[in-house]
Structure formats: structure tokens, C-alpha cells
Protein backbone atom coordinates (compact mmCIF):
# COMPACT_ATOMS: atom_id res chain seq x y z
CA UNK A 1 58.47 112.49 49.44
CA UNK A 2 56.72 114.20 51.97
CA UNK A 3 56.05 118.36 52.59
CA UNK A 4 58.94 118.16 55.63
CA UNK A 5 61.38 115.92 53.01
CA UNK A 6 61.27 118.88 50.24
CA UNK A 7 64.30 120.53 48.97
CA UNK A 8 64.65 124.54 50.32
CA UNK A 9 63.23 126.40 47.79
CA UNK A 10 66.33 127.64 46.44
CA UNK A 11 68.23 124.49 45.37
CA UNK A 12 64.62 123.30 42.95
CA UNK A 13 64.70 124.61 39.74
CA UNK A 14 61.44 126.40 38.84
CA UNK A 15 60.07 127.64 35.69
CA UNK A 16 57.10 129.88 34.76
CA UNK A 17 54.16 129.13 32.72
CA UNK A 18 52.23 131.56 31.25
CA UNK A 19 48.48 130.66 30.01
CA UNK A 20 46.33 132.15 27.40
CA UNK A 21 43.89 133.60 29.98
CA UNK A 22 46.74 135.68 31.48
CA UNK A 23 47.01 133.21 34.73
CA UNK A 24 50.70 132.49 35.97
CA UNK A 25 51.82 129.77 37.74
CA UNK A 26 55.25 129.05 38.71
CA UNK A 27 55.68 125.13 38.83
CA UNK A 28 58.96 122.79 39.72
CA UNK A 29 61.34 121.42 37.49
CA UNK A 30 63.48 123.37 34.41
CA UNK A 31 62.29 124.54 31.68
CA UNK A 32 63.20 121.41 29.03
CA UNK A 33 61.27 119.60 31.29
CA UNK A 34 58.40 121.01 32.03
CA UNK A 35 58.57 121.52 28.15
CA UNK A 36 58.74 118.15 27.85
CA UNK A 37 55.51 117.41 30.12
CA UNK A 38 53.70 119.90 28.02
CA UNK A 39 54.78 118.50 24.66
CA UNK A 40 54.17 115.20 25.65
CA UNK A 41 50.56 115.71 26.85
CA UNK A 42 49.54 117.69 23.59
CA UNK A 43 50.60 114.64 21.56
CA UNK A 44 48.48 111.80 23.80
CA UNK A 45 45.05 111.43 23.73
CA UNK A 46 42.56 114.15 23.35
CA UNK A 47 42.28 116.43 26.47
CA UNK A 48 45.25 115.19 28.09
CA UNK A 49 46.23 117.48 30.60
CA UNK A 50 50.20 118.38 31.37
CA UNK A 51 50.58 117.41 35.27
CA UNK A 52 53.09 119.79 37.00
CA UNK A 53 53.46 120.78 41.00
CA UNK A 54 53.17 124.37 42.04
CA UNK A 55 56.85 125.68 43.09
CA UNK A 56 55.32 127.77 46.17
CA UNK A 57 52.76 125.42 47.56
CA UNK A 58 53.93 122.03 45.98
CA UNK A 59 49.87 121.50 45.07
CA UNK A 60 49.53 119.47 41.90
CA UNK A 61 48.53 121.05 38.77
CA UNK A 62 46.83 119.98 35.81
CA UNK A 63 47.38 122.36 32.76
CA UNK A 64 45.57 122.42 29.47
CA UNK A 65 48.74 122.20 27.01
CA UNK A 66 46.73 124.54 24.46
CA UNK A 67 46.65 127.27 26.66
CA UNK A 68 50.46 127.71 27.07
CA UNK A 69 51.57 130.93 25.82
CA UNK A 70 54.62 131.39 27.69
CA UNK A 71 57.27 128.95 29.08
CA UNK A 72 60.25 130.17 30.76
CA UNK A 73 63.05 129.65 33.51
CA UNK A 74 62.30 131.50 37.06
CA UNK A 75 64.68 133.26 38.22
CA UNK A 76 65.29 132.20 41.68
């Protein structure tokens, strides 16, 4: 899917991750699935990182699952 194919920004679900070092990043999906990402990356191999896409800018992220402090549904 390309940048010009996206959804408007109101009909994605988005939820908010909040890390240990007091970043914030508001990624796509809801929040049982980006759960689910995060869960699933802390049980593979060691340093497995949780791969999400930034809500605002749709830029990939790669989170360190150990560092989540905070998960929760944004409101949009």
C-alpha cells in the first residue's frame, strides 16, 4: 500500500506506547494488537524487536518489547 493509498487518519485505529525512557510514540493498529506484536516479540529469540508503523508519519518502528511501560488505545 502506498503513502497516497492510506486510510484518512481517522478511520485507523491507533494506540499509544509508552517506553521506559519516557519516549511516546503513537503507532497503527488497536491495542490487542499491537499487544500482540509486543508479546510475541518478547517470547522469540533474544533481542527481537516488536515492528510497528508510526500513526502520524507511517515510518516503521522497531521497539525494544522490555521497554514498554505503557500500552493504551488513542483516542482519535
Amino acid at each position: 500500500m502506498s503513502s497516497g493509498d492510506r486510510l484518512p487518519q481517522s478511520a485507523i485505529q491507533t494506540t499509544e506506547i509508552t517506553l521506559s525512557t519516557g519516549d511516546h510514540y503513537r503507532v497503527e493498529g488497536d491495542a490487542k494488537n499491537v499487544e500482540r506484536i509486543i508479546v510475541d516479540a518478547a517470547r522469540g529469540s533474544i533481542m527481537q524487536l516488536a515492528s510497528l508503523t508510526e500513526a502520524e508519519t507511517g515510518v516503521d518502528l522497531a521497539i525494544n518489547p522490555e521497554h514498554v511501560v505503557v500500552l493504551r488505545a488513542a483516542s482519535v
